[in-house]
N, C-alpha and C. Protein backbone atom coordinates (compact mmCIF):
# COMPACT_ATOMS: atom_id res chain seq x y z
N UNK A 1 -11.97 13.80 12.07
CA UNK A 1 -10.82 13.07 11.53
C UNK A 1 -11.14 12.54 10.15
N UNK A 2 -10.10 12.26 9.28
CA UNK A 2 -10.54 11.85 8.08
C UNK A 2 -9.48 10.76 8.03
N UNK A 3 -9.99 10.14 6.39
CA UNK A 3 -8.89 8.95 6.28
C UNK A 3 -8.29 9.43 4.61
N UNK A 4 -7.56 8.97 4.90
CA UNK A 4 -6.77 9.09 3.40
C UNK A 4 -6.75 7.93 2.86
N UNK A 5 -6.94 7.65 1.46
CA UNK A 5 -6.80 6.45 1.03
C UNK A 5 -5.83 7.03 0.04
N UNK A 6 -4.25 6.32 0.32
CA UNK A 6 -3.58 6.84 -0.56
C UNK A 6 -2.71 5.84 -1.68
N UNK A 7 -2.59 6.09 -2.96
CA UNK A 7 -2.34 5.16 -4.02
C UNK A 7 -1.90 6.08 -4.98
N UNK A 8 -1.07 5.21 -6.21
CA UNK A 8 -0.15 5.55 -6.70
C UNK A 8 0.33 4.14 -7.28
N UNK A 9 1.00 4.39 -8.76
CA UNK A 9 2.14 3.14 -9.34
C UNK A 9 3.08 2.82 -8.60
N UNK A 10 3.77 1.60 -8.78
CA UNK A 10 4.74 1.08 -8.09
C UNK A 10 5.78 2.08 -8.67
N UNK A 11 6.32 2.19 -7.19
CA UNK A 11 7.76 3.18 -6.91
C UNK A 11 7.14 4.65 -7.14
N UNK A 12 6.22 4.86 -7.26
CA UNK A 12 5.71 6.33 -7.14
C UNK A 12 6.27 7.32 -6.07
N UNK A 13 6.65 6.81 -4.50
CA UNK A 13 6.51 8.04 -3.79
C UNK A 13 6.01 7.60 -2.71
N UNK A 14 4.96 7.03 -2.61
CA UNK A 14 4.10 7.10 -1.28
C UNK A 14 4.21 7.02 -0.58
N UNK A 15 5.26 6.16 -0.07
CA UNK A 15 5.86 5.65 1.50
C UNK A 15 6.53 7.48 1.84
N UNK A 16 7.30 7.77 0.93
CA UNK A 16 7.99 9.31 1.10
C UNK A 16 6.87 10.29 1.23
N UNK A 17 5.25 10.51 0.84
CA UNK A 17 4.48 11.16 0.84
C UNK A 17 3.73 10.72 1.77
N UNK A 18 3.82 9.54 2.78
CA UNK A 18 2.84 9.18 3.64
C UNK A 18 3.81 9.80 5.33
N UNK A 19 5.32 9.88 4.91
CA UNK A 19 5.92 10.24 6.04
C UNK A 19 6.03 11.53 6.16
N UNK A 20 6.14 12.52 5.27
CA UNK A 20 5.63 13.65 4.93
C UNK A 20 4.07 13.82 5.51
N UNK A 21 3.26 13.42 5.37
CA UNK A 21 1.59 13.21 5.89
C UNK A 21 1.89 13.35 7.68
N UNK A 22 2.29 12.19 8.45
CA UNK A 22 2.63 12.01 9.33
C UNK A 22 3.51 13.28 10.16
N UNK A 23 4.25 13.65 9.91
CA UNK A 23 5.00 14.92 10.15
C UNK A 23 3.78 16.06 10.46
N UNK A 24 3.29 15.95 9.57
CA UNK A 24 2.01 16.93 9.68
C UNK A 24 1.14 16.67 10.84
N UNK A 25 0.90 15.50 11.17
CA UNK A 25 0.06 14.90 12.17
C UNK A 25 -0.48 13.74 12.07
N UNK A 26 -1.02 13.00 11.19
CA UNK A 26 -1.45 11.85 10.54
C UNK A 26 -0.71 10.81 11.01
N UNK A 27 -1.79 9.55 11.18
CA UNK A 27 -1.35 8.12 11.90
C UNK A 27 -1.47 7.53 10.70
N UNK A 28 -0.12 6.40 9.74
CA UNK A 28 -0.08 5.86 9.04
C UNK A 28 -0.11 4.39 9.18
N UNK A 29 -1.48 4.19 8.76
CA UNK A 29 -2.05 2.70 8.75
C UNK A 29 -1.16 2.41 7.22
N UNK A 30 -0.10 0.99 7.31
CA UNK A 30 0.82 0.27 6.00
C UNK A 30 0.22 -0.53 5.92
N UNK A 31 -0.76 -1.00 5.06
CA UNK A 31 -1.68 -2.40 4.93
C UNK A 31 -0.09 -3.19 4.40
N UNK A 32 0.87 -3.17 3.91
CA UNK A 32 1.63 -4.22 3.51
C UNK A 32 2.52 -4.17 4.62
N UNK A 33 2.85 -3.61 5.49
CA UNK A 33 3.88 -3.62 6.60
C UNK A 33 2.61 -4.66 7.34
N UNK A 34 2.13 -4.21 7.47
CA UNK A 34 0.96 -5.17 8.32
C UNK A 34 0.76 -6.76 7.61
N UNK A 35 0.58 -6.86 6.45
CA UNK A 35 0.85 -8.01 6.03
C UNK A 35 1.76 -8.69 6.14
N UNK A 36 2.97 -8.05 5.98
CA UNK A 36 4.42 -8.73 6.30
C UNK A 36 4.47 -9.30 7.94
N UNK A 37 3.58 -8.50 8.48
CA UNK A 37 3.54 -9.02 10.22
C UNK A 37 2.40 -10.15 10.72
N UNK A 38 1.12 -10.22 9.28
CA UNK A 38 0.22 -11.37 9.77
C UNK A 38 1.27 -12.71 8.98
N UNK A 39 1.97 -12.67 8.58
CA UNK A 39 2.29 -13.55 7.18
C UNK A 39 3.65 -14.24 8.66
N UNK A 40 4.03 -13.30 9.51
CA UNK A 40 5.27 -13.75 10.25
C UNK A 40 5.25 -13.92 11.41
N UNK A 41 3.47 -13.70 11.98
CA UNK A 41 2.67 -13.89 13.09
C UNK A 41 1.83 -15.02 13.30
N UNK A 42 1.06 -14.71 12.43
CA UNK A 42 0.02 -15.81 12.26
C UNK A 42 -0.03 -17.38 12.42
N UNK A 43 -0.20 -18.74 12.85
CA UNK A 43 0.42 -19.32 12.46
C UNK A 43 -0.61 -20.28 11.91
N UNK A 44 -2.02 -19.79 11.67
CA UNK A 44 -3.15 -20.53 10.77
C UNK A 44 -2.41 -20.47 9.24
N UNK A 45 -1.70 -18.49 9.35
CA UNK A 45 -1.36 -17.93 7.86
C UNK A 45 -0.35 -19.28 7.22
N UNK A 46 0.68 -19.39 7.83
CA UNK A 46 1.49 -20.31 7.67
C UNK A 46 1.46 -21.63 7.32
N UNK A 47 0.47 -22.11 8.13
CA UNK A 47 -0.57 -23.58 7.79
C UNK A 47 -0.78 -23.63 6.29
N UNK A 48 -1.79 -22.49 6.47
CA UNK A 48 -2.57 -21.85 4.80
C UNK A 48 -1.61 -22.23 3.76
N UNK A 49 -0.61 -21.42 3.49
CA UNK A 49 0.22 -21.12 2.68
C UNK A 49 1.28 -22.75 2.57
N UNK A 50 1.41 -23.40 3.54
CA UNK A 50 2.26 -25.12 3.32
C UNK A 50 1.18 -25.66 2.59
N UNK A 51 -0.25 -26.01 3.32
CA UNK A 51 -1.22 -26.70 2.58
C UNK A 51 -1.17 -26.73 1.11
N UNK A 52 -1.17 -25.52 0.89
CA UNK A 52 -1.38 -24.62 -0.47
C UNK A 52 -0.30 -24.79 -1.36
N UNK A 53 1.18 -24.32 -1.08
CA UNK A 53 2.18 -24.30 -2.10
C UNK A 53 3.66 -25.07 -1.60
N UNK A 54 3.27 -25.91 -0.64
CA UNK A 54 4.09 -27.06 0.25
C UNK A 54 5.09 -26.16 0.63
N UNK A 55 6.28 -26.56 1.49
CA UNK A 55 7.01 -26.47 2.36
C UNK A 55 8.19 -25.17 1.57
N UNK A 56 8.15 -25.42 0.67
CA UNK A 56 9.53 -24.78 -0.64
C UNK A 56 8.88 -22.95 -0.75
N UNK A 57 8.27 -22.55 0.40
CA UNK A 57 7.85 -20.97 0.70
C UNK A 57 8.16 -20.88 1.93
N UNK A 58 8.91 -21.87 2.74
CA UNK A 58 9.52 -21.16 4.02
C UNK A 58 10.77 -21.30 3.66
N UNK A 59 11.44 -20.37 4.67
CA UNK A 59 13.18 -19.91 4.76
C UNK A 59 13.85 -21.37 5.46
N UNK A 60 14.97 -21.26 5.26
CA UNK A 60 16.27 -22.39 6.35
C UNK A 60 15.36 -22.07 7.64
N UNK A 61 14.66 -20.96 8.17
CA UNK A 61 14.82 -20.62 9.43
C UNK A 61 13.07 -21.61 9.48
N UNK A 62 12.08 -21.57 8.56
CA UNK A 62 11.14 -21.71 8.89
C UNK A 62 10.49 -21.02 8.62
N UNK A 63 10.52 -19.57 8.40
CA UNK A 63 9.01 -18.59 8.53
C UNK A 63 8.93 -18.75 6.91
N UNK A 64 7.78 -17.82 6.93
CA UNK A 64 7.41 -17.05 5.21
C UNK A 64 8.39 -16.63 4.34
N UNK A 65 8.81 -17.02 3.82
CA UNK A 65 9.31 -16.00 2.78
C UNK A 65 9.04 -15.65 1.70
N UNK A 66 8.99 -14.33 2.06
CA UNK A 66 8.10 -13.53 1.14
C UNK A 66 8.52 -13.72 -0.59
N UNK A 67 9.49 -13.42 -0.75
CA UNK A 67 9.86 -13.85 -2.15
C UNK A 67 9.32 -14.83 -2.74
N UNK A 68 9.37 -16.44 -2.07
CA UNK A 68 8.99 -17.47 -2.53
C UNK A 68 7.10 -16.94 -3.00
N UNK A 69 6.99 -16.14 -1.89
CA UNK A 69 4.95 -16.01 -2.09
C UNK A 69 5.29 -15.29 -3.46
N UNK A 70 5.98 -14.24 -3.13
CA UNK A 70 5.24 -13.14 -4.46
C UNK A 70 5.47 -14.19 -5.74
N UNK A 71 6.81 -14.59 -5.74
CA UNK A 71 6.74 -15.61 -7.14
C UNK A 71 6.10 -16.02 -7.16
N UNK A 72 4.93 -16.53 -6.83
CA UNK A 72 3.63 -17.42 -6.72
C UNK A 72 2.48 -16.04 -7.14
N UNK A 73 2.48 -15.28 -6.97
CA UNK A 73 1.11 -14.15 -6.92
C UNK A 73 1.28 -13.19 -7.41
N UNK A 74 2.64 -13.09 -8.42
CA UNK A 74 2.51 -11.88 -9.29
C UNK A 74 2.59 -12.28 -10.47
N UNK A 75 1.99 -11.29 -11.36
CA UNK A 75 2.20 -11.99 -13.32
C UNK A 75 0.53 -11.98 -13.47
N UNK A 76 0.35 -12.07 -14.77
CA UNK A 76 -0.66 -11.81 -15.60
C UNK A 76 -1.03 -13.42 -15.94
N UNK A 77 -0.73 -14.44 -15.50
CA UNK A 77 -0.93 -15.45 -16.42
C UNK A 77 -2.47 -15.82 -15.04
N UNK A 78 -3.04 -16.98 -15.67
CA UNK A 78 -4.69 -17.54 -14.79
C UNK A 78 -3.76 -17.87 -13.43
N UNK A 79 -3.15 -18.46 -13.36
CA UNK A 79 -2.42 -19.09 -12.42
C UNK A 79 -1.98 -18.07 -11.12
N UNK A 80 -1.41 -17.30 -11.71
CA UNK A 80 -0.97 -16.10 -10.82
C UNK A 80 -1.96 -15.21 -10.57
N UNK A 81 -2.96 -15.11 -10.93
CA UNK A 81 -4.22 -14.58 -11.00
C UNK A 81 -4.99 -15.58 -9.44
N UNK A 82 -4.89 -16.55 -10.00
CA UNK A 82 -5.41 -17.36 -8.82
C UNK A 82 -5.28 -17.37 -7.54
N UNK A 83 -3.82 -17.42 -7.83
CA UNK A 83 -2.96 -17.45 -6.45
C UNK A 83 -2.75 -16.29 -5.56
N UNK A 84 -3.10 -15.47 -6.49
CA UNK A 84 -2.87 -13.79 -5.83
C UNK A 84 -4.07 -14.02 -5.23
N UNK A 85 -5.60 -14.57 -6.01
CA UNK A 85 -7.05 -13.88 -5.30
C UNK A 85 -6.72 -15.13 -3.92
N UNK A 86 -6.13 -16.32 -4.37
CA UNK A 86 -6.15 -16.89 -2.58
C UNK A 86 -5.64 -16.20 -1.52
N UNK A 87 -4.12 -15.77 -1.84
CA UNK A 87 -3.63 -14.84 -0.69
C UNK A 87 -4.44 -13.53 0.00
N UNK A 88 -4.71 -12.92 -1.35
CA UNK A 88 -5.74 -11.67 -0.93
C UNK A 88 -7.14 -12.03 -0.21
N UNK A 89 -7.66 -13.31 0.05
CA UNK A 89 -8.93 -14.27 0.65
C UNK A 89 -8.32 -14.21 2.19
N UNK A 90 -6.94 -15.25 1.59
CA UNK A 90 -6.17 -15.16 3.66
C UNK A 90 -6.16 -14.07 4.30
N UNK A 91 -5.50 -12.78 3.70
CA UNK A 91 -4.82 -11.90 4.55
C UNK A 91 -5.48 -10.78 4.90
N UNK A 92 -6.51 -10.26 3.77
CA UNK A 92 -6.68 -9.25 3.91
C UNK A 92 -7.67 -9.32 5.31
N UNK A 93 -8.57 -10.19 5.25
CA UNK A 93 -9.74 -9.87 6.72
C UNK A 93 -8.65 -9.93 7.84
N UNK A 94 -7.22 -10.33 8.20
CA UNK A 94 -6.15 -10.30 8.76
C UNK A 94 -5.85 -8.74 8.88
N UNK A 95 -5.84 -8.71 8.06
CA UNK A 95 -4.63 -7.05 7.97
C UNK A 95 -5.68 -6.11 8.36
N UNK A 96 -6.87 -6.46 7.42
CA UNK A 96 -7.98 -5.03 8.37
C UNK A 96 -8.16 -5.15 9.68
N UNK A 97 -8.62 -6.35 10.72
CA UNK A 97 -8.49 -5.81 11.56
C UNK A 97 -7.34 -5.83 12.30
N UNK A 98 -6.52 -6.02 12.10
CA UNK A 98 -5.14 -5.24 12.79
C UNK A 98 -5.55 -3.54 12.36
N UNK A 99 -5.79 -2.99 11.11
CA UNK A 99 -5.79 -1.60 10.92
C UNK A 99 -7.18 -1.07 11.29
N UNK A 100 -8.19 -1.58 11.51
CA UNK A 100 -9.34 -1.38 12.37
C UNK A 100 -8.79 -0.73 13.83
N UNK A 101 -7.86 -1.79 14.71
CA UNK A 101 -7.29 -1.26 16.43
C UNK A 101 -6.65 -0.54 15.84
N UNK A 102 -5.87 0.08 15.13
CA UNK A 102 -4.72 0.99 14.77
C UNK A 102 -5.32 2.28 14.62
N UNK A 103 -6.62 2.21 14.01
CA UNK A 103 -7.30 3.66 14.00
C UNK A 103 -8.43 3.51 14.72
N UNK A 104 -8.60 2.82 15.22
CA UNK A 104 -9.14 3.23 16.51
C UNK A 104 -8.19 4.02 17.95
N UNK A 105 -7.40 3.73 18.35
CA UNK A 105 -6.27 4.02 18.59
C UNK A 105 -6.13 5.50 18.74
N UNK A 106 -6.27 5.93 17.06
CA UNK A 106 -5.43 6.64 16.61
C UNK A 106 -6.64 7.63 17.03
N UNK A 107 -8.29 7.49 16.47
CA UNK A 107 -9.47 8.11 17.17
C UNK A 107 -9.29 8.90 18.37
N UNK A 108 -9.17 7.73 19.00
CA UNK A 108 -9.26 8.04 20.96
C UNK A 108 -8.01 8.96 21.37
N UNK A 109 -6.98 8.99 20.48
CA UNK A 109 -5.86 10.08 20.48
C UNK A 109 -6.73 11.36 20.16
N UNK A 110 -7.82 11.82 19.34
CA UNK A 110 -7.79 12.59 18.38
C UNK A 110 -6.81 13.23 17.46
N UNK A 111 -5.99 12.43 16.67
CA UNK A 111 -5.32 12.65 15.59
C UNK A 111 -6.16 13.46 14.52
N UNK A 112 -5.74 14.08 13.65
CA UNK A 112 -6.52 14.81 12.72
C UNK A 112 -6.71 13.75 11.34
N UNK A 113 -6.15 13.03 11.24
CA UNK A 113 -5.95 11.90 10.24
C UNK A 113 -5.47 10.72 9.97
N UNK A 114 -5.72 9.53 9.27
CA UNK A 114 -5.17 8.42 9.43
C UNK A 114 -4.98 8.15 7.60
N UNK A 115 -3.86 8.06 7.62
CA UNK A 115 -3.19 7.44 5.93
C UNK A 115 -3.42 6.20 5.78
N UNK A 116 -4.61 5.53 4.78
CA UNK A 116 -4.20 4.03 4.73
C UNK A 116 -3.40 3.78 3.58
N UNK A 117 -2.41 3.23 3.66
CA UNK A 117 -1.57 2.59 2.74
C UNK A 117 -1.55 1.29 2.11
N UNK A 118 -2.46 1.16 1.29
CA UNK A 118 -2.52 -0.49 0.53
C UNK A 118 -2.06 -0.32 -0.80
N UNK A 119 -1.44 -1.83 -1.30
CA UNK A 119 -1.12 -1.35 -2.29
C UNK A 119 -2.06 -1.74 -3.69
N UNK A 120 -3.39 -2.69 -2.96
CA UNK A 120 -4.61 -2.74 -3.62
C UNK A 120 -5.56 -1.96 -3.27
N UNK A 121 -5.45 -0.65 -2.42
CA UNK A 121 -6.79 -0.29 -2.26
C UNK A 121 -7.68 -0.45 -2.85
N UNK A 122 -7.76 0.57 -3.83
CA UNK A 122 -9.05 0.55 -4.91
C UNK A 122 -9.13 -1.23 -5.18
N UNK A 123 -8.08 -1.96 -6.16
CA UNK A 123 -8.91 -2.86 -6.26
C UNK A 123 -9.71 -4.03 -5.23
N UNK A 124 -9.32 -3.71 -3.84
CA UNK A 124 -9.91 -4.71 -2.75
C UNK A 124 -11.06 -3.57 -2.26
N UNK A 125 -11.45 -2.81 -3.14
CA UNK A 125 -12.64 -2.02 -2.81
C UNK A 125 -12.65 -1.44 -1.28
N UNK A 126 -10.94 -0.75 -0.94
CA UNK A 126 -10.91 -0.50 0.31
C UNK A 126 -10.75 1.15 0.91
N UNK A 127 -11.22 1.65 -0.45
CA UNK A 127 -11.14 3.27 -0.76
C UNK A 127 -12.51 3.32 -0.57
N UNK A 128 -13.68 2.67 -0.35
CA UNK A 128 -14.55 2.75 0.23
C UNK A 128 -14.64 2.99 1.75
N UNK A 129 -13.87 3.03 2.68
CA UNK A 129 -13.15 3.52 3.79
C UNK A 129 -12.87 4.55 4.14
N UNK A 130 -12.69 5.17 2.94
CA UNK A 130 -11.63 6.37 2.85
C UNK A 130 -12.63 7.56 2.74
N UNK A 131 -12.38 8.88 3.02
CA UNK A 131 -13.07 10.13 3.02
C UNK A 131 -12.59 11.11 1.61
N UNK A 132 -11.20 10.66 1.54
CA UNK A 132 -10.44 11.21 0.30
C UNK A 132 -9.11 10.15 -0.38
N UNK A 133 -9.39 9.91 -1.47
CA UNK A 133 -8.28 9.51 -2.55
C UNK A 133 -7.36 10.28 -2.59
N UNK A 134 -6.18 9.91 -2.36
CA UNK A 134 -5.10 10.40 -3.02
C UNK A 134 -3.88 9.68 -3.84
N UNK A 135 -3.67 10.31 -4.64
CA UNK A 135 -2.99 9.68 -5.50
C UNK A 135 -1.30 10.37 -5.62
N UNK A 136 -0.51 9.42 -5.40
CA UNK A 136 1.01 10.00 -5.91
C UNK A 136 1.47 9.47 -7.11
N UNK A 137 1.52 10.63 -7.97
CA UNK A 137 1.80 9.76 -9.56
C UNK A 137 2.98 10.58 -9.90
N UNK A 138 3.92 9.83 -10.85
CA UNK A 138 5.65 9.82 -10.97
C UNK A 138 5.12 9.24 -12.53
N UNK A 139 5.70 9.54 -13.40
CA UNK A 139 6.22 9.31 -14.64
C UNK A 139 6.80 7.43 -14.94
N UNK A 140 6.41 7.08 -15.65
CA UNK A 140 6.61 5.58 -15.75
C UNK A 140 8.26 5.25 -15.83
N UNK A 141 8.86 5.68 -16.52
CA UNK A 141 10.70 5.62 -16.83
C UNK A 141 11.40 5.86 -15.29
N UNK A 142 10.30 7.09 -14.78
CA UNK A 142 11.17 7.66 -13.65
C UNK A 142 10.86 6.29 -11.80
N UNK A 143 9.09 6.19 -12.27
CA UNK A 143 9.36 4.71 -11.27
C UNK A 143 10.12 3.35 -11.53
N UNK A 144 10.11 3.26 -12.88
CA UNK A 144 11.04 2.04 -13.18
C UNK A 144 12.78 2.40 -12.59
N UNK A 145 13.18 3.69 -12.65
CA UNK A 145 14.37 3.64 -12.10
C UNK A 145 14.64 3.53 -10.84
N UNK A 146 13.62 4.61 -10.04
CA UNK A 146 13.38 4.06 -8.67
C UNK A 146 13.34 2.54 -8.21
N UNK A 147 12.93 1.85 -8.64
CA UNK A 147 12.58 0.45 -8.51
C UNK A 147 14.19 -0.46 -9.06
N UNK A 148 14.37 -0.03 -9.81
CA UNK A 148 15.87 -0.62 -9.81
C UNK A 148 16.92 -0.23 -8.89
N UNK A 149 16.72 0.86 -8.36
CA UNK A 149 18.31 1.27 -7.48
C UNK A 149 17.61 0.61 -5.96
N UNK A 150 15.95 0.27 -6.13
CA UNK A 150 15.87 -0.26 -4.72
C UNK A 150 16.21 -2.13 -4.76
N UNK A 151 16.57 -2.28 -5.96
CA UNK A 151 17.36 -4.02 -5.94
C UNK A 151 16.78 -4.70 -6.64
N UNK A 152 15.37 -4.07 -7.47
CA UNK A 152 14.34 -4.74 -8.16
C UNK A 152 15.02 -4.65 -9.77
N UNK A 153 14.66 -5.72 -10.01
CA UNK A 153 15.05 -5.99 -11.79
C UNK A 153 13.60 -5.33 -12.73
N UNK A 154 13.42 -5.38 -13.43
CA UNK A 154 12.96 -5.09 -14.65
C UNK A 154 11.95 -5.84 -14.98
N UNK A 155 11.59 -6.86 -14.82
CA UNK A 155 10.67 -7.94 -14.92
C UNK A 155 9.83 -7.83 -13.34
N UNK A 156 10.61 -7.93 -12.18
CA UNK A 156 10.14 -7.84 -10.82
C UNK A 156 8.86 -6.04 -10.97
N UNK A 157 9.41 -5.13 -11.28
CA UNK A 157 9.02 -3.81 -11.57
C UNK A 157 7.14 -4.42 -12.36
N UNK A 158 8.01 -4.97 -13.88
CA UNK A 158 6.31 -4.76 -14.76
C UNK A 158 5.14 -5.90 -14.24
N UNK A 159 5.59 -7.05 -13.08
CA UNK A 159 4.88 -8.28 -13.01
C UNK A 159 4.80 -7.34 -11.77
N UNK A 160 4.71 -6.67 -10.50
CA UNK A 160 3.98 -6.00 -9.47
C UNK A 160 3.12 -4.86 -10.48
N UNK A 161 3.60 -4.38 -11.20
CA UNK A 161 2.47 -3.16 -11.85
C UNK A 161 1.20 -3.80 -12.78
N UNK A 162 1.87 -4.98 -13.51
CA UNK A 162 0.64 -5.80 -13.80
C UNK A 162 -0.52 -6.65 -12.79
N UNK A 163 0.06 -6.68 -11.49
CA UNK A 163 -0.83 -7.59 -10.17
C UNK A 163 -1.73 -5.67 -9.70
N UNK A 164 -1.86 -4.88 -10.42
CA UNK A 164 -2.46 -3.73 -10.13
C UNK A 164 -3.13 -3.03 -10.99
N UNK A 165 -3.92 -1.97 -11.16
CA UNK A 165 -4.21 -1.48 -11.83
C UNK A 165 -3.80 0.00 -12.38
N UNK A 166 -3.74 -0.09 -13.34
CA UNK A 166 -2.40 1.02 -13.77
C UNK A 166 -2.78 2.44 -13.44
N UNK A 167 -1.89 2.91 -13.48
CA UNK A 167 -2.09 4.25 -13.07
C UNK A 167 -3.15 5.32 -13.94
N UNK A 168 -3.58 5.26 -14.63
CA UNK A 168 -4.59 5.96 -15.22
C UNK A 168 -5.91 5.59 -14.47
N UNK A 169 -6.01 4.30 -14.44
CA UNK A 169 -7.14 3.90 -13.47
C UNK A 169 -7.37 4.64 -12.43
N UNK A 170 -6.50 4.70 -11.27
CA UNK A 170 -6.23 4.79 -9.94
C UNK A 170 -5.75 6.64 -10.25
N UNK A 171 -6.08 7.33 -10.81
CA UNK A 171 -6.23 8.46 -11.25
C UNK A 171 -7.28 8.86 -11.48
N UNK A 172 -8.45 7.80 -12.31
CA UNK A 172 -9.74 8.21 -12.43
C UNK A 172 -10.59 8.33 -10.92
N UNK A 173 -9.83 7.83 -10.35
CA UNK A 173 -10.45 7.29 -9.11
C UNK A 173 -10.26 8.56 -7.61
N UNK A 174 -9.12 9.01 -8.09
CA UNK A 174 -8.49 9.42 -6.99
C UNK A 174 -9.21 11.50 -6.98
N UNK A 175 -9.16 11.60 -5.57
CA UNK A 175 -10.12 13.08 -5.38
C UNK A 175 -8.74 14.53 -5.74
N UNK A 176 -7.37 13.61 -5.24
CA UNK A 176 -6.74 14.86 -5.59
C UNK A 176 -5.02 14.05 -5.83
N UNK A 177 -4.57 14.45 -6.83
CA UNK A 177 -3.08 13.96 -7.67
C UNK A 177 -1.47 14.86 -7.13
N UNK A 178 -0.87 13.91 -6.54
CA UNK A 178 0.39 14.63 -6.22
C UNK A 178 1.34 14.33 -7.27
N UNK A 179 1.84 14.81 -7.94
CA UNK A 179 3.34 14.87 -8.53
C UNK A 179 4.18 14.76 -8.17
N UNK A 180 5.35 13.79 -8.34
CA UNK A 180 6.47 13.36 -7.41
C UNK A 180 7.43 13.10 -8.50
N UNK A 181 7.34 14.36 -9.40
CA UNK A 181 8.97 13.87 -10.63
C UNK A 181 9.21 14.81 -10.50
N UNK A 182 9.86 15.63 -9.28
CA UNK A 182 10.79 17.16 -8.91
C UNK A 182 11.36 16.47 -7.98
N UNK A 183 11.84 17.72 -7.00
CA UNK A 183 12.98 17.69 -6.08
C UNK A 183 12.15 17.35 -4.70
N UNK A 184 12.77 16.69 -3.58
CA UNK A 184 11.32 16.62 -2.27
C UNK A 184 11.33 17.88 -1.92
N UNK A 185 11.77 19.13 -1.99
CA UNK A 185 11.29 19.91 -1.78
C UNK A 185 10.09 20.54 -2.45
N UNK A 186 10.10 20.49 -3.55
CA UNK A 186 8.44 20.22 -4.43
C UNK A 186 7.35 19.39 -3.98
N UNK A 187 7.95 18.46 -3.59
CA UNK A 187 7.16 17.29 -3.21
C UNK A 187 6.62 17.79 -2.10
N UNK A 188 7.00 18.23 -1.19
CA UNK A 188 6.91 18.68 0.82
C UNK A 188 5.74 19.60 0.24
N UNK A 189 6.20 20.59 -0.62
CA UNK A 189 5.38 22.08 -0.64
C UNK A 189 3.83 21.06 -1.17
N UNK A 190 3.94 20.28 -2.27
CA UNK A 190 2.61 20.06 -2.45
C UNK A 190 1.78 19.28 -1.83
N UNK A 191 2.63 18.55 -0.90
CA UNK A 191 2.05 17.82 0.49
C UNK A 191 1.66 18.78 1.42
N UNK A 192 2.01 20.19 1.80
CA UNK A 192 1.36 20.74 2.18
C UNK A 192 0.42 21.08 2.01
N UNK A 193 0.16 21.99 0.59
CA UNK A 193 -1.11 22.39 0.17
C UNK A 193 -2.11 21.35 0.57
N UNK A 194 -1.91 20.30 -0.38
CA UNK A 194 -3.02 18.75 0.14
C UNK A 194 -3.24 19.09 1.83
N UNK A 195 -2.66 18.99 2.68
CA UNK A 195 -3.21 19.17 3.86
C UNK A 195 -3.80 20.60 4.09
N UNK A 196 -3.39 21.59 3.98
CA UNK A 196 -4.37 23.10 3.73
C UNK A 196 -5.52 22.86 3.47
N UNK A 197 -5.56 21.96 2.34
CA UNK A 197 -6.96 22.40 1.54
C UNK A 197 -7.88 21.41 1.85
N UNK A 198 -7.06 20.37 2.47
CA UNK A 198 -8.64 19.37 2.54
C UNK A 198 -8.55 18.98 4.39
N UNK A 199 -7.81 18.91 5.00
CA UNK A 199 -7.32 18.49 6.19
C UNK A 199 -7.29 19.82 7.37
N UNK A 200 -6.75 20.44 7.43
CA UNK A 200 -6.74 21.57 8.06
C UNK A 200 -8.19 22.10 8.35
N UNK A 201 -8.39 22.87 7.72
CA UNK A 201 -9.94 22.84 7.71
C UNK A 201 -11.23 22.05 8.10
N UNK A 202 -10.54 20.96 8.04
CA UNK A 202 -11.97 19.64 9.21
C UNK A 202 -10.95 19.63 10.79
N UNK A 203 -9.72 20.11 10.77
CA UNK A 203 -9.17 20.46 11.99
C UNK A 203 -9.93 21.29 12.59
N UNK A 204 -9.59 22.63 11.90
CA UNK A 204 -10.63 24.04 12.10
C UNK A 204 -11.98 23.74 13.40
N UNK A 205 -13.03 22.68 12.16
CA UNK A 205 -14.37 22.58 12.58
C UNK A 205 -13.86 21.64 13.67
């Protein structure tokens, strides 16, 4: 079995290239779906986060809301810098092992593969995990539009791509590059190959 460590710019693709993966056979570990569930589970997380940025980050209802956090942990300034490395301190030993039982799980199935989906891999040094990088990279104009028809403004778009490391980075990094500025039928065909050439073959053995 192998793992995928898969990454890409904001609005790249990936969620669409990780369900594509899955189809194939692959168990998709979402380090941020998983966060969204320690952040609405947890209730040390919750503690954490009042202590920290008082009461004005929960909803009418009470829980997390997420909006209120990210305004707090995205942007380039020291502050947001800060606040991001506290959250990323809380959650992440949270979220791994939730995705630790998830592929384990997925092991004792013998699945041929497990997708991790973070949207810090590389920088939480979690592609160290991984057997292969992959990268879904889209054209900068063409994720900024994506990102607007999904409800995101323009400022929301460059303050998540600035809380990351840009895509050239996460390119140097990555073992093999999908292209995702065609039609998904382009997209499917080269999600195949990717599984042919690196996946299939540790099936084989």
């Amino acid at each position: 079995m192998k793992i995928i460590g898969l990454v890409g710019g904001v609005a790249s693709g990936k969620s669409l290239v990780a369900n594509m993966l899955v189809e194939l056979g692959a168990v998709h570990l979402d380090a941020d779906r998983t966060g969204h569930a320690v952040l609405a589970e947890e209730a040390d997380v919750r503690k954490a986060l009042i202590n920290r940025w008082g009461h004005g980050i929960l909803s009418p209802k009470g829980q997390v809301d997420r909006s209120a956090v990210a305004s707090k942990v995205f942007g380039t300034t020291p502050t947001a810098v800060e606040e991001r490395k506290f959250l990323e301190d809380l959650l992440h030993p949270r979220i791994r092992e939730r995705l630790n039982k998830i592929r384990d799980e997925a092991v004792a199935a013998g699945k041929p593969a497990i997708i991790l989906d973070a949207p810090l891999l590389l920088e939480a040094d979690w592609g160290s995990l991984c057997d292969i990088i992959l990268m879904v990279d889209a054209p900068h104009d063409l994720r900024l539009k994506r990102a607007i028809r999904r409800g995101w403004t323009e400022a929301e778009f460059h303050q998540r791509e600035a809380a990351q490391w840009p895509p050239e980075e996460k390119r140097r990094h990555a073992d093999a590059v999908i292209a995702n500025d065609g039609s998904p039928d382009d997209l499917r065909r080269l999600v195949h190959e990717f599984w042919h050439n690196n996946i299939s073959p540790a099936i084989a053995r």
